[in-house]
Protein backbone atom coordinates (compact mmCIF):
# COMPACT_ATOMS: atom_id res chain seq x y z
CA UNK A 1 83.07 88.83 84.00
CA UNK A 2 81.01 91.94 83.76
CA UNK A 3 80.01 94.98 85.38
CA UNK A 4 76.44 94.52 85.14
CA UNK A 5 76.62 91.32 87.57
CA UNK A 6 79.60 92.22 89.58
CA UNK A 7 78.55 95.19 90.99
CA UNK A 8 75.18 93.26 91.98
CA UNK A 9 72.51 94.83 94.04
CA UNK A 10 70.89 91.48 95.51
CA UNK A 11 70.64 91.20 99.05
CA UNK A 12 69.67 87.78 100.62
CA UNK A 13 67.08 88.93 102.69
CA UNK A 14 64.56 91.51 102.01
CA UNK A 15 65.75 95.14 101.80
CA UNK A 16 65.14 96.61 105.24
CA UNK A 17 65.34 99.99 103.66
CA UNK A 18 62.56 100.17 101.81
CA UNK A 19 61.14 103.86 102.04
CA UNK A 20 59.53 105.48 98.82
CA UNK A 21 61.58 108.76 99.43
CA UNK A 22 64.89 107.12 100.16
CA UNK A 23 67.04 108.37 97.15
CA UNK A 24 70.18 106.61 98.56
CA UNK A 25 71.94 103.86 95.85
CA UNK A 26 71.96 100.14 97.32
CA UNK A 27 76.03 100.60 97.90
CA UNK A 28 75.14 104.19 100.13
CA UNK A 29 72.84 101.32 102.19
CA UNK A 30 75.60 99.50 102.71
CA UNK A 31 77.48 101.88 104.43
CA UNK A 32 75.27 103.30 106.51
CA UNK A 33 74.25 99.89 108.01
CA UNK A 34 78.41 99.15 108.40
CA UNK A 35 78.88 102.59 110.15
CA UNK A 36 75.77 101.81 112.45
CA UNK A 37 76.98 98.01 113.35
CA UNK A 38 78.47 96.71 116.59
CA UNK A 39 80.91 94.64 115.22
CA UNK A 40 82.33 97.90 113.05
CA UNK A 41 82.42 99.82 116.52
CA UNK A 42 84.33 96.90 118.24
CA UNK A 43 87.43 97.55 115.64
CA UNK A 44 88.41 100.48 117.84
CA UNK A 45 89.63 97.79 120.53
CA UNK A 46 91.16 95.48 118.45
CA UNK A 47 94.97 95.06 117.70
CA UNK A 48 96.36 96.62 114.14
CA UNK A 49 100.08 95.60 115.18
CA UNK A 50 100.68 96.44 118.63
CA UNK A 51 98.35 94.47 121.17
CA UNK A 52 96.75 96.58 124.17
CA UNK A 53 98.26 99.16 123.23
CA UNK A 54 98.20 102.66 125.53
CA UNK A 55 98.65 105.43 123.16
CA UNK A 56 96.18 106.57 121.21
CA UNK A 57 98.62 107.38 118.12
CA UNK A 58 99.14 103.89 117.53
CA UNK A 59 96.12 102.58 115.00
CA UNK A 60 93.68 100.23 116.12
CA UNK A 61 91.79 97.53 113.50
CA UNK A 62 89.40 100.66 113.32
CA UNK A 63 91.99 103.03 112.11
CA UNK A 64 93.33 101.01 109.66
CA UNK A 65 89.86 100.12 108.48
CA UNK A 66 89.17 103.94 107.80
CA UNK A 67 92.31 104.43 106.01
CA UNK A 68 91.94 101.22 103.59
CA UNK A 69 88.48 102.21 102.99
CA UNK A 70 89.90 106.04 102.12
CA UNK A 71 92.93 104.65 100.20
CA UNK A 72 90.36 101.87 98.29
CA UNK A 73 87.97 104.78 97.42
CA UNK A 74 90.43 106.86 95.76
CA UNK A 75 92.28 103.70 93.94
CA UNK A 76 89.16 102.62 92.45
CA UNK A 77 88.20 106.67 91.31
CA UNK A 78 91.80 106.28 89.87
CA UNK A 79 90.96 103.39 87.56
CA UNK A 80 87.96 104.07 87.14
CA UNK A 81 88.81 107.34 84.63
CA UNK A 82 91.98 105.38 83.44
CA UNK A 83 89.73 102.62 81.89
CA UNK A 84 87.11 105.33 80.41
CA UNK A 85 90.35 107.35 79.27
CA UNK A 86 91.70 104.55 77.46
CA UNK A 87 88.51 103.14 76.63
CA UNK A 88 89.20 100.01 77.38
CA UNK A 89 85.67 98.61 78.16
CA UNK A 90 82.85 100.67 76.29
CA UNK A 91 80.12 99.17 79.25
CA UNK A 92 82.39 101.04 81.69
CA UNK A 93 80.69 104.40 82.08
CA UNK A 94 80.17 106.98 84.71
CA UNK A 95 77.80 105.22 86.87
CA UNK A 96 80.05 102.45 86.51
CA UNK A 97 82.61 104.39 88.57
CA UNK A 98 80.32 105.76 90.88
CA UNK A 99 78.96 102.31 92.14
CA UNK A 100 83.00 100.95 92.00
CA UNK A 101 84.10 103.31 94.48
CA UNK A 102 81.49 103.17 97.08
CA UNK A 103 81.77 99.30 96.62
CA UNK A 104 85.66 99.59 97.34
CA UNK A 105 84.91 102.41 100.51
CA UNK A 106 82.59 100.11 102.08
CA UNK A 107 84.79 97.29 101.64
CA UNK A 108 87.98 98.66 103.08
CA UNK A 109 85.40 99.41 105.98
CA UNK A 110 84.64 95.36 106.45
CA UNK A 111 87.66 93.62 105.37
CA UNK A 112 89.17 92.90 108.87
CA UNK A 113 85.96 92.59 110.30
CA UNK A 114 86.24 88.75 111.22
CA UNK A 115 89.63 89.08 113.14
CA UNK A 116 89.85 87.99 116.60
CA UNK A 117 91.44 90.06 119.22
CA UNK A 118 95.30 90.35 119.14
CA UNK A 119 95.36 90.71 115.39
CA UNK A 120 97.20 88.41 113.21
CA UNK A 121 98.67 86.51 116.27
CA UNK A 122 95.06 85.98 117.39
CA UNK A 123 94.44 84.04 114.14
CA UNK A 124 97.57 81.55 114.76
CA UNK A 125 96.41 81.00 118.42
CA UNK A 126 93.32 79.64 117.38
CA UNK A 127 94.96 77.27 114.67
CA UNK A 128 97.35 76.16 117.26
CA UNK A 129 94.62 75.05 119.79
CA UNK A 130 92.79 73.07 116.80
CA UNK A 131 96.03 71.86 115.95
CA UNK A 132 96.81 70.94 119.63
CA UNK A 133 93.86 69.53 120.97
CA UNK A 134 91.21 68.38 118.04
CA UNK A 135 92.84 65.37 117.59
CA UNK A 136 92.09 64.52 121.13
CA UNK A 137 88.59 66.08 121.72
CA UNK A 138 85.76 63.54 122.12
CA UNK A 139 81.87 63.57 121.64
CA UNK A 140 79.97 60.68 123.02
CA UNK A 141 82.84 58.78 123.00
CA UNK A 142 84.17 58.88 119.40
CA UNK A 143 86.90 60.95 118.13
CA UNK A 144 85.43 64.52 116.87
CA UNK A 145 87.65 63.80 114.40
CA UNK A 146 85.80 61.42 112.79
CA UNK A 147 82.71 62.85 112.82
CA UNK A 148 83.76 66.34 110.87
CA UNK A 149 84.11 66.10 107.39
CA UNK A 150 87.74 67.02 105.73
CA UNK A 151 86.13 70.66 105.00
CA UNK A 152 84.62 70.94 108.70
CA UNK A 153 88.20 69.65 110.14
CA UNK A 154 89.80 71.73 107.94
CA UNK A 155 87.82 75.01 109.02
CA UNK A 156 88.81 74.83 112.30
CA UNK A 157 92.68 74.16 111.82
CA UNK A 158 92.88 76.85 109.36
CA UNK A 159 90.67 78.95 111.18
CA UNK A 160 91.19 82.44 109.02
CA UNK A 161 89.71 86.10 109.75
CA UNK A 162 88.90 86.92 105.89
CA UNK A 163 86.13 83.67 106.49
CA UNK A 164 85.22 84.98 109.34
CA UNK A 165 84.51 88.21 108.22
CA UNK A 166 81.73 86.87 105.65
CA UNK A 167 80.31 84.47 108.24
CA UNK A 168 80.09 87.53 110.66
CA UNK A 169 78.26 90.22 108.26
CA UNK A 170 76.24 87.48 106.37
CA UNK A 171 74.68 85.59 109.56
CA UNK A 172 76.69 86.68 113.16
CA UNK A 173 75.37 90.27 113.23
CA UNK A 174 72.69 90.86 114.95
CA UNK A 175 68.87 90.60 112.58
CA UNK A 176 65.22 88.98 112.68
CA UNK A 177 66.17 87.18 109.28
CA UNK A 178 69.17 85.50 109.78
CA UNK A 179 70.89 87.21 107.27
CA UNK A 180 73.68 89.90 109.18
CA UNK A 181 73.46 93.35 107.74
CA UNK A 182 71.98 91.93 104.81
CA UNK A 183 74.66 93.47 101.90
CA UNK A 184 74.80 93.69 98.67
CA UNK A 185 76.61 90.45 96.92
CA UNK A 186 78.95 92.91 94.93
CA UNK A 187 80.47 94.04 98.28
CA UNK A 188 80.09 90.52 99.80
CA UNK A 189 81.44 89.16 96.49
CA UNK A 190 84.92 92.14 97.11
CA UNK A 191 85.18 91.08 100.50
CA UNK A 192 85.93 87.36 99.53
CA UNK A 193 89.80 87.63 99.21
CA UNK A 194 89.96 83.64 98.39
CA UNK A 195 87.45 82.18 96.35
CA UNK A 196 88.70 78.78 98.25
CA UNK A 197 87.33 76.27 100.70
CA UNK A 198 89.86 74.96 103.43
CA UNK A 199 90.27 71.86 101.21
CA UNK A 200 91.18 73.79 98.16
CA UNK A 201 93.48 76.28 99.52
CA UNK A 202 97.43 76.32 98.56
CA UNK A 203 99.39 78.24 100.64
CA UNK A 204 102.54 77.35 98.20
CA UNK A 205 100.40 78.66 95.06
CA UNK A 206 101.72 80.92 92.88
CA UNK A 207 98.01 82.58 92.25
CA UNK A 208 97.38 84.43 95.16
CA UNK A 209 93.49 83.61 95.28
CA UNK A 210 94.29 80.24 96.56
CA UNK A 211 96.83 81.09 99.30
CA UNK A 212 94.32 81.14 101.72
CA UNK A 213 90.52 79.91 102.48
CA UNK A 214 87.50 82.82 102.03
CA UNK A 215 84.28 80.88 103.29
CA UNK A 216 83.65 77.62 105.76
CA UNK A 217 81.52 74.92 104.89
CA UNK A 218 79.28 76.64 106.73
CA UNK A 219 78.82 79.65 104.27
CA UNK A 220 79.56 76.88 101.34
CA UNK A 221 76.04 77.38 99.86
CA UNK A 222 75.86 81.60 100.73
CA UNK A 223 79.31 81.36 98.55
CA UNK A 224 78.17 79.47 95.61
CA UNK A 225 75.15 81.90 95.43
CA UNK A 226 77.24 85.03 95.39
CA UNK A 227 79.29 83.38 92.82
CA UNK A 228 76.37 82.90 90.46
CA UNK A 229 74.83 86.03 91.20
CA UNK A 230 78.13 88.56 90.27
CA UNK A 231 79.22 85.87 87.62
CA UNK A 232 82.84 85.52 89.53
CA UNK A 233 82.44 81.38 88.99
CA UNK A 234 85.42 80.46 91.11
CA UNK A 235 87.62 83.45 90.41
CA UNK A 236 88.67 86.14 92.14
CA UNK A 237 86.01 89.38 92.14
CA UNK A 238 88.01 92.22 90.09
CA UNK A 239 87.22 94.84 92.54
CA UNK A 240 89.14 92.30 94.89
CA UNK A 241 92.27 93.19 93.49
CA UNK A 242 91.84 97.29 94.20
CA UNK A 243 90.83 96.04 97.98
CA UNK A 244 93.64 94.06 98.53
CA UNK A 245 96.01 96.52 97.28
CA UNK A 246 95.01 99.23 98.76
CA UNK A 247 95.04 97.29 102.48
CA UNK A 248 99.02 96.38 101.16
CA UNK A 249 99.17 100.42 100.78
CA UNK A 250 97.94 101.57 104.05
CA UNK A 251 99.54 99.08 106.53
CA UNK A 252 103.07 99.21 105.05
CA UNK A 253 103.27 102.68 105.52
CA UNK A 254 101.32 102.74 108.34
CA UNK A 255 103.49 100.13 110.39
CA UNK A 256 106.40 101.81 109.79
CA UNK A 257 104.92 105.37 111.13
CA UNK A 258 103.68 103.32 114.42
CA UNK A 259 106.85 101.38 114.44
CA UNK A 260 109.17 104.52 114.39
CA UNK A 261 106.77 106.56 117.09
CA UNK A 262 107.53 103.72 119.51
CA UNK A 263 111.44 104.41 119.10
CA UNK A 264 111.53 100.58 117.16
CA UNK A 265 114.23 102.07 115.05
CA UNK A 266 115.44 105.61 114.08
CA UNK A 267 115.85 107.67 111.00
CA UNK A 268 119.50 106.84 110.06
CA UNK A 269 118.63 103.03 110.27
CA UNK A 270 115.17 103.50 107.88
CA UNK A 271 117.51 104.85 105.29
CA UNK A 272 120.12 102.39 105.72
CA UNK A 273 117.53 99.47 105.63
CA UNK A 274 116.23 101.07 102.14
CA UNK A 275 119.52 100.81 100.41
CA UNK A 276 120.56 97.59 102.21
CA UNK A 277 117.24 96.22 100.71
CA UNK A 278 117.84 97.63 97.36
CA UNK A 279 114.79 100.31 97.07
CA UNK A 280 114.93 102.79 93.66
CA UNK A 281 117.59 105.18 94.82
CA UNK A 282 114.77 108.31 92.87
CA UNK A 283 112.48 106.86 96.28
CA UNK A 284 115.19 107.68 98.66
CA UNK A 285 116.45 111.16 97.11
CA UNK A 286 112.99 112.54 97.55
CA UNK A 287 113.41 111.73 101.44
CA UNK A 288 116.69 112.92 101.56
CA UNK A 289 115.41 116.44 99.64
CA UNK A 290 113.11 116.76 102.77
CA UNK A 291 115.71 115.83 105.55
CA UNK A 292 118.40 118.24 103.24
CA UNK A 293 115.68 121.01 103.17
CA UNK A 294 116.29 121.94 107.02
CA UNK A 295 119.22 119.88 107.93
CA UNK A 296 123.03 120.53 106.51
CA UNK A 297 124.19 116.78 105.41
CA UNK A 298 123.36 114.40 103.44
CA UNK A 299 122.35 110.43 103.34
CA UNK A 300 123.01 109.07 100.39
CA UNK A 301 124.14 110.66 96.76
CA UNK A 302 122.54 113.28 95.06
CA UNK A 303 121.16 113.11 92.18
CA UNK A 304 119.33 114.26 89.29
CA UNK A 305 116.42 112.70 89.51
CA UNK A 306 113.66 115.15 90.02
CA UNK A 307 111.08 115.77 92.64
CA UNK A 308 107.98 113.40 93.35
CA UNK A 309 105.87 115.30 90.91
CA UNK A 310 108.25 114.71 87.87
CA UNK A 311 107.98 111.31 89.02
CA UNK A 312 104.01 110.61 89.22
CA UNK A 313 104.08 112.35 85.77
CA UNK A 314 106.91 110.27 84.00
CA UNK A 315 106.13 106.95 85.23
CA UNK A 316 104.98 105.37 82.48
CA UNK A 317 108.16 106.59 80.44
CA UNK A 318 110.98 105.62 82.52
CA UNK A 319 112.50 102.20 82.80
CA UNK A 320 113.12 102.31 86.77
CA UNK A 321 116.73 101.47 86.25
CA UNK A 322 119.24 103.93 88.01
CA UNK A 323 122.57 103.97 86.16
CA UNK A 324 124.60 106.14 88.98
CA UNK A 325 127.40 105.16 91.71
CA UNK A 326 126.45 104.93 95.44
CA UNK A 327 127.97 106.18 98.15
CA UNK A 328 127.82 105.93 101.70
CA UNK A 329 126.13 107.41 103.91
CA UNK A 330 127.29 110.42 105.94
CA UNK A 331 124.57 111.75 108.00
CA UNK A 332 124.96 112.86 111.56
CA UNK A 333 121.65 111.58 113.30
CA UNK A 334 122.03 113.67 116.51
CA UNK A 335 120.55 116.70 118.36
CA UNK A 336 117.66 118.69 116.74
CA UNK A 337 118.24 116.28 113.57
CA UNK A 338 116.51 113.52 114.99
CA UNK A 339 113.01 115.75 114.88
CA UNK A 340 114.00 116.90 111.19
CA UNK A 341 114.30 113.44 110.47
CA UNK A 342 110.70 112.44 111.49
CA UNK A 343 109.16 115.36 109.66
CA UNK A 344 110.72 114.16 106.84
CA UNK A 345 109.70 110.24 107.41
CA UNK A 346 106.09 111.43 107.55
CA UNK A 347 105.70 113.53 104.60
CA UNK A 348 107.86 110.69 102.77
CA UNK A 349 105.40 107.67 103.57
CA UNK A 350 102.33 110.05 102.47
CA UNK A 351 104.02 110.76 99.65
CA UNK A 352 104.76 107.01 98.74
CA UNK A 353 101.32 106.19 98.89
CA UNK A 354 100.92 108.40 96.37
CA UNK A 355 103.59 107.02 94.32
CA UNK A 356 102.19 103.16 95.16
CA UNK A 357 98.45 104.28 94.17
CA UNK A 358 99.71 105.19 90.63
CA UNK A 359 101.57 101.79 90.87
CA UNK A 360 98.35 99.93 91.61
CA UNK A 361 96.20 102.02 88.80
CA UNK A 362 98.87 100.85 86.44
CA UNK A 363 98.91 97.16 87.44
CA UNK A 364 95.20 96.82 86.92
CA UNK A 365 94.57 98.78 83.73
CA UNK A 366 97.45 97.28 81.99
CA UNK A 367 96.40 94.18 82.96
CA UNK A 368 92.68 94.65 82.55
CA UNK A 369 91.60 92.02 80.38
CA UNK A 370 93.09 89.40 82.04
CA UNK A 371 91.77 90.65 85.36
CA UNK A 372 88.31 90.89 83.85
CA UNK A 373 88.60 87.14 82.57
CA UNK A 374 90.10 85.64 85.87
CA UNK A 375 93.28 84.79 84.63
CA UNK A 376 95.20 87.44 86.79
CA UNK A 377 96.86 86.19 89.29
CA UNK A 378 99.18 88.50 90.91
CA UNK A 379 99.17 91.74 92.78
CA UNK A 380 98.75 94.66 91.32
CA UNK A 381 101.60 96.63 92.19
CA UNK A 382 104.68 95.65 90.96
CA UNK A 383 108.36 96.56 89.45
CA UNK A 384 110.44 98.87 91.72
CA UNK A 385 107.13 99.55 93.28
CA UNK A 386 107.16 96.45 94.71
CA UNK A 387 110.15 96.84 96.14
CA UNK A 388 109.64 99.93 98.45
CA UNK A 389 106.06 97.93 99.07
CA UNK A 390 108.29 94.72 100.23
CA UNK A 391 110.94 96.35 101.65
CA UNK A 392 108.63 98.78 104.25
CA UNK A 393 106.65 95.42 105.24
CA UNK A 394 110.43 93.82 105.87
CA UNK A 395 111.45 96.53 107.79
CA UNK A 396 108.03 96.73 109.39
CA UNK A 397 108.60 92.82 110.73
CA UNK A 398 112.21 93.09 111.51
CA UNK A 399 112.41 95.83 113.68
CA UNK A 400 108.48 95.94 115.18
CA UNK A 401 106.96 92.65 114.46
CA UNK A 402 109.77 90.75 116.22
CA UNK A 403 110.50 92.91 118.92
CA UNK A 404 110.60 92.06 122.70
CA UNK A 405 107.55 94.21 123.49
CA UNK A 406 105.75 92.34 120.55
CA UNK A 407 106.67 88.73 122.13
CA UNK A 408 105.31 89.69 125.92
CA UNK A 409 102.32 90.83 124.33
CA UNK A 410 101.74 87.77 122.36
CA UNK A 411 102.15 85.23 124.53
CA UNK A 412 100.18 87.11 126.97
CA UNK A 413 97.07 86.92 123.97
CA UNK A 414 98.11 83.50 123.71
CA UNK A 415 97.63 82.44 127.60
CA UNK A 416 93.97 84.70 127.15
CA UNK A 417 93.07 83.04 123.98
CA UNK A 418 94.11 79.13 124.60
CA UNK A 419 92.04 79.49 128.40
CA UNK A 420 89.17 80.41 126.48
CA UNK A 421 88.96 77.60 124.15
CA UNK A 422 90.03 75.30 126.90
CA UNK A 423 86.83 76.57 128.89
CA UNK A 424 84.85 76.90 125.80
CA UNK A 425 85.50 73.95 123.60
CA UNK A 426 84.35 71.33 126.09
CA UNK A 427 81.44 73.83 127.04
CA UNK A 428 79.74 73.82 123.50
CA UNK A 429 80.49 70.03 122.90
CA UNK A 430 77.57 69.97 125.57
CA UNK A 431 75.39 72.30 124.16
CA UNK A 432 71.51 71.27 122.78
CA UNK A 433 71.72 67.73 124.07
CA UNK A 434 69.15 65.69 125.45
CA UNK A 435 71.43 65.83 129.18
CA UNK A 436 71.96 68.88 130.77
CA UNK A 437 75.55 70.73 130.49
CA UNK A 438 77.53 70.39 133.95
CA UNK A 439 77.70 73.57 136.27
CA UNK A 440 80.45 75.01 135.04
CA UNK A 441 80.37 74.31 131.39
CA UNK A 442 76.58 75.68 132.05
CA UNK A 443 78.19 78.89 132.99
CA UNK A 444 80.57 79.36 130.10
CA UNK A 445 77.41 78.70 127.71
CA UNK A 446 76.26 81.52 129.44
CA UNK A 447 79.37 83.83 127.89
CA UNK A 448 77.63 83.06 124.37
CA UNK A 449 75.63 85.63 123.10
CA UNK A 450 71.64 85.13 122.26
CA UNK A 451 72.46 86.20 119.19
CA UNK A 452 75.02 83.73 118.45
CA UNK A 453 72.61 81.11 119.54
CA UNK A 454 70.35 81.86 117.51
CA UNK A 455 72.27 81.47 114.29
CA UNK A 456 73.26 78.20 115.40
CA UNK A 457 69.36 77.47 116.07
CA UNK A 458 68.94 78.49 112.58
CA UNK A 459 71.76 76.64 110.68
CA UNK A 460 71.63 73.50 112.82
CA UNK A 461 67.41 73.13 112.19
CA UNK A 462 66.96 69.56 110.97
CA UNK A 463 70.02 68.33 111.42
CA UNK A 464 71.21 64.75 113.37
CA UNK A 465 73.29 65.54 116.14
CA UNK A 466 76.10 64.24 114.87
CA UNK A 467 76.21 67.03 112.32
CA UNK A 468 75.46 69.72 115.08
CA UNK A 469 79.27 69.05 116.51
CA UNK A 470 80.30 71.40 114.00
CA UNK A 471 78.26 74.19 114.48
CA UNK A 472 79.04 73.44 118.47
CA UNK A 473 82.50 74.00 117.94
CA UNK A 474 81.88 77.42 115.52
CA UNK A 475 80.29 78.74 118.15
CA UNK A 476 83.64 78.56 120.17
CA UNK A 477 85.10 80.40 117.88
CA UNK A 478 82.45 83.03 116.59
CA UNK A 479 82.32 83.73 120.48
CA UNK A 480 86.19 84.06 121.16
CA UNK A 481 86.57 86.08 117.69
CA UNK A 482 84.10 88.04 118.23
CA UNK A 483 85.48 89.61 121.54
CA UNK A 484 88.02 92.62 121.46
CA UNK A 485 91.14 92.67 122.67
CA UNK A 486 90.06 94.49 126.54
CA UNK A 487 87.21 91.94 126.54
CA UNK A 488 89.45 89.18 126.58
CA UNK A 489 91.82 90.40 128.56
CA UNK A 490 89.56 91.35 131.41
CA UNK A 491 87.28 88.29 131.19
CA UNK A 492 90.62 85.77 131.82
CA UNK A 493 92.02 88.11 134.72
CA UNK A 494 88.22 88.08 136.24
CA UNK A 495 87.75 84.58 135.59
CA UNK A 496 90.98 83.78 137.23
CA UNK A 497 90.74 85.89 140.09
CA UNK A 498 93.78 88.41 139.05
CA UNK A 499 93.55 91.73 140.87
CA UNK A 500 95.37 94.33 139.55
């Protein structure tokens, strides 16, 4: 792969910004028309990790978005002067590094873009109704399953948020072409986490580019175009790589912040759950120099490893072995040390992202080639790095993602989510046919957006009715992930007479 087609310019539609005095590069014209957009404003009401949630500390889809994108941007300046340092790639040049990093900040912007309400959860609802009820749904009497194809059937019982996302920016967003906000293919190309169809993907795989699906058979042909155009050819987009690891970098820190504000676990259990999961005892000595700086005790053994700066500067010379005895831990968590403790948690997590950023840089330079030919196949951060990555995410899940409040809230989203496409479902089945719809499916139509209708107008143009049942059922599910989290709440408890 090279730069010259990866970082490609082509739009599928014409370029709606076509003024003679607009100086602005094609990437700044992405990110003015992702600021601008609807469906980037609707983030800010849609679940990071805690549905519905009341405070406005915790971070919404949009928060996260902003941070990614912030985290991406300075990732990809990172490598960016690493690779002209070393000189590893003599068509790698200024500009180069210019056009990577806006590429990467309007990326981090879009990549959750396509997630229904309720995050993650919201995702597995859907699967579960396909994998509930397809089997059984009927079109003029014959099994729908029989008249999708494997790729169609698959869509819908893999149903997946990174797909979603391109379908939503390439054709769901509101335009007069039928071609979203019309962006570049080098950011549509970084935004394509899986270069896999539904029939292709591996959850099992060892290469992480097939763990999951990143187009429907509906966005089969926009796919193989962007392909050709940035010269990707079934493999993973390079800038791909500095996306996905700089969403790892911002939600595991960020979950554990959020997940500690709500009182999910305190201070003496974080540092227990770091050495219990076996995280580079230099890691925890830098947050036990900031809990030590104002508090008398300590939580673990000191040692002479040096502060986080001698760290970022001797990374690539030390080994990340730690040759020293531990001992345990002798803290006393109460009173006024419970405040000290959260000072020190917060400046600890910035500073890890700090510490995983130079992780990242390393894992993609020192790996460049093979990244650059689409062998990779891996994340980029790795080593004891990995570690304190995997071990925040585990502690993350065990103490947040699987809490009581979590559960309640979930199967709450799931009652909102399965009504829908209860109501839905049948509603759509009866949509553009020669017979009218019944009154009530007539009235859930009606909850389906012109604009969604018109996509379907456009994509389904020529087509026997048989093959509309898939675009039918799509619009289910561009309508239901399109709504935010208050939407959906407030449409079930209206439709279903609930008073508060």
């Amino acid at each position: 792969m090279h730069w010259s087609q990866i970082l490609s310019t082509y739009r599928l539609g014409e370029d709606e910004d076509h003024l003679k005095n607009d100086l602005r590069s094609e990437f700044e014209k992405d990110y003015h028309r992702i600021i601008g957009s609807a469906s980037f404003r609707r983030l800010q009401d849609k679940t990071q990790v805690f549905p519905l949630d009341k405070s406005d500390f915790i971070r919404t889809r949009l928060t996260h978005s902003l941070e990614v994108s912030s985290i991406g941007r300075s990732l990809a300046q990172n490598i960016s002067e690493s690779i002209i340092d070393r000189r590893l790639d003599t068509a790698f040049n200024l500009e180069t590094e210019r056009n990577m990093a806006a590429v990467i900040e309007c990326a981090g912007l879009i990549h959750d873009i396509g997630n229904p309400p309720f995050g993650h959860f919201g995702e597995e609802a859907i699967r579960e109704w396909f994998k509930g009820h397809l089997p059984r749904l009927k079109y003029k009497g014959r099994a729908v399953t029989d008249i999708l194809s494997d790729q169609e059937r698959e869509d819908l019982l893999h149903f997946e948020g990174n797909a979603q996302g391109l379908r939503l920016v390439s054709r769901l967003h509101y335009s007069e072409n039928g071609c979203g906000m019309n962006l570049t293919f080098a950011l549509l190309s970084t935004m394509i986490k899986y270069p896999r169809s539904s029939v292709e993907m591996n959850p099992r795989a060892k290469d992480v580019t097939d763990k999951k699906m990143g187009y429907y058979r509906a966005e089969e042909e926009l796919f193989a175009l962007i392909q050709e155009k940035t010269g990707t050819k079934g493999r993973r987009n390079p800038l791909t790589f500095i996306l996905e690891a700089a969403d790892d970098i911002a939600y595991a820190t960020a979950d554990i912040e959020d997940a500690y504000k709500k009182g999910f676990f305190d201070f003496q259990t974080f540092v227990a759950e770091l050495w219990k999961r076996k995280v580079d005892p230099e890691f925890i000595e830098i947050l036990d120099g900031h809990y030590t700086g104002s508090v008398q005790g300590k939580m673990a053994p000191a040692g002479n490893w040096g502060a986080l700066g001698d760290y970022l500067m001797s990374r690539s010379r030390m080994d990340g072995t730690y040759g020293g005895k531990l001992k345990s831990h002798e803290a006393d968590m109460s009173g006024s040390q419970v405040s000290s403790g959260e000072s020190a948690l917060m400046k600890w997590l910035g500073e890890m992202q700090s510490v995983l950023l130079v992780a990242a840089t390393g894992g993609f330079v020192d790996n460049y080639r093979a990244i650059m030919s689409g062998t990779y196949s891996s994340e980029l951060i790795g080593g004891r790095e990995a570690v304190l990555l995997n071990a925040l995410k585990g502690i993350a899940y065990d103490y947040a993602f699987t809490s009581m409040s979590i559960y309640k809230t979930e199967i709450a989203a799931n009652n909102i989510l399965t009504y829908l496409l209860n109501k839905l479902i049948p509603s759509v089945l009866q949509y553009d046919r020669d017979a009218p719809p019944g009154l009530m499916e007539e009235k859930f139509l009606s909850l389906i957006s012109e604009n969604y209708r018109q996509v379907y107008e456009w994509s389904t143009a020529g087509k026997s009715d048989w093959e509309k049942v898939y675009n039918r059922l799509l619009l289910a599910t561009d309508t239901v992930s399109g709504m935010t989290d208050s939407y959906a709440r407030d449409l079930y408890t209206d439709l279903n007479g609930i008073t508060s």
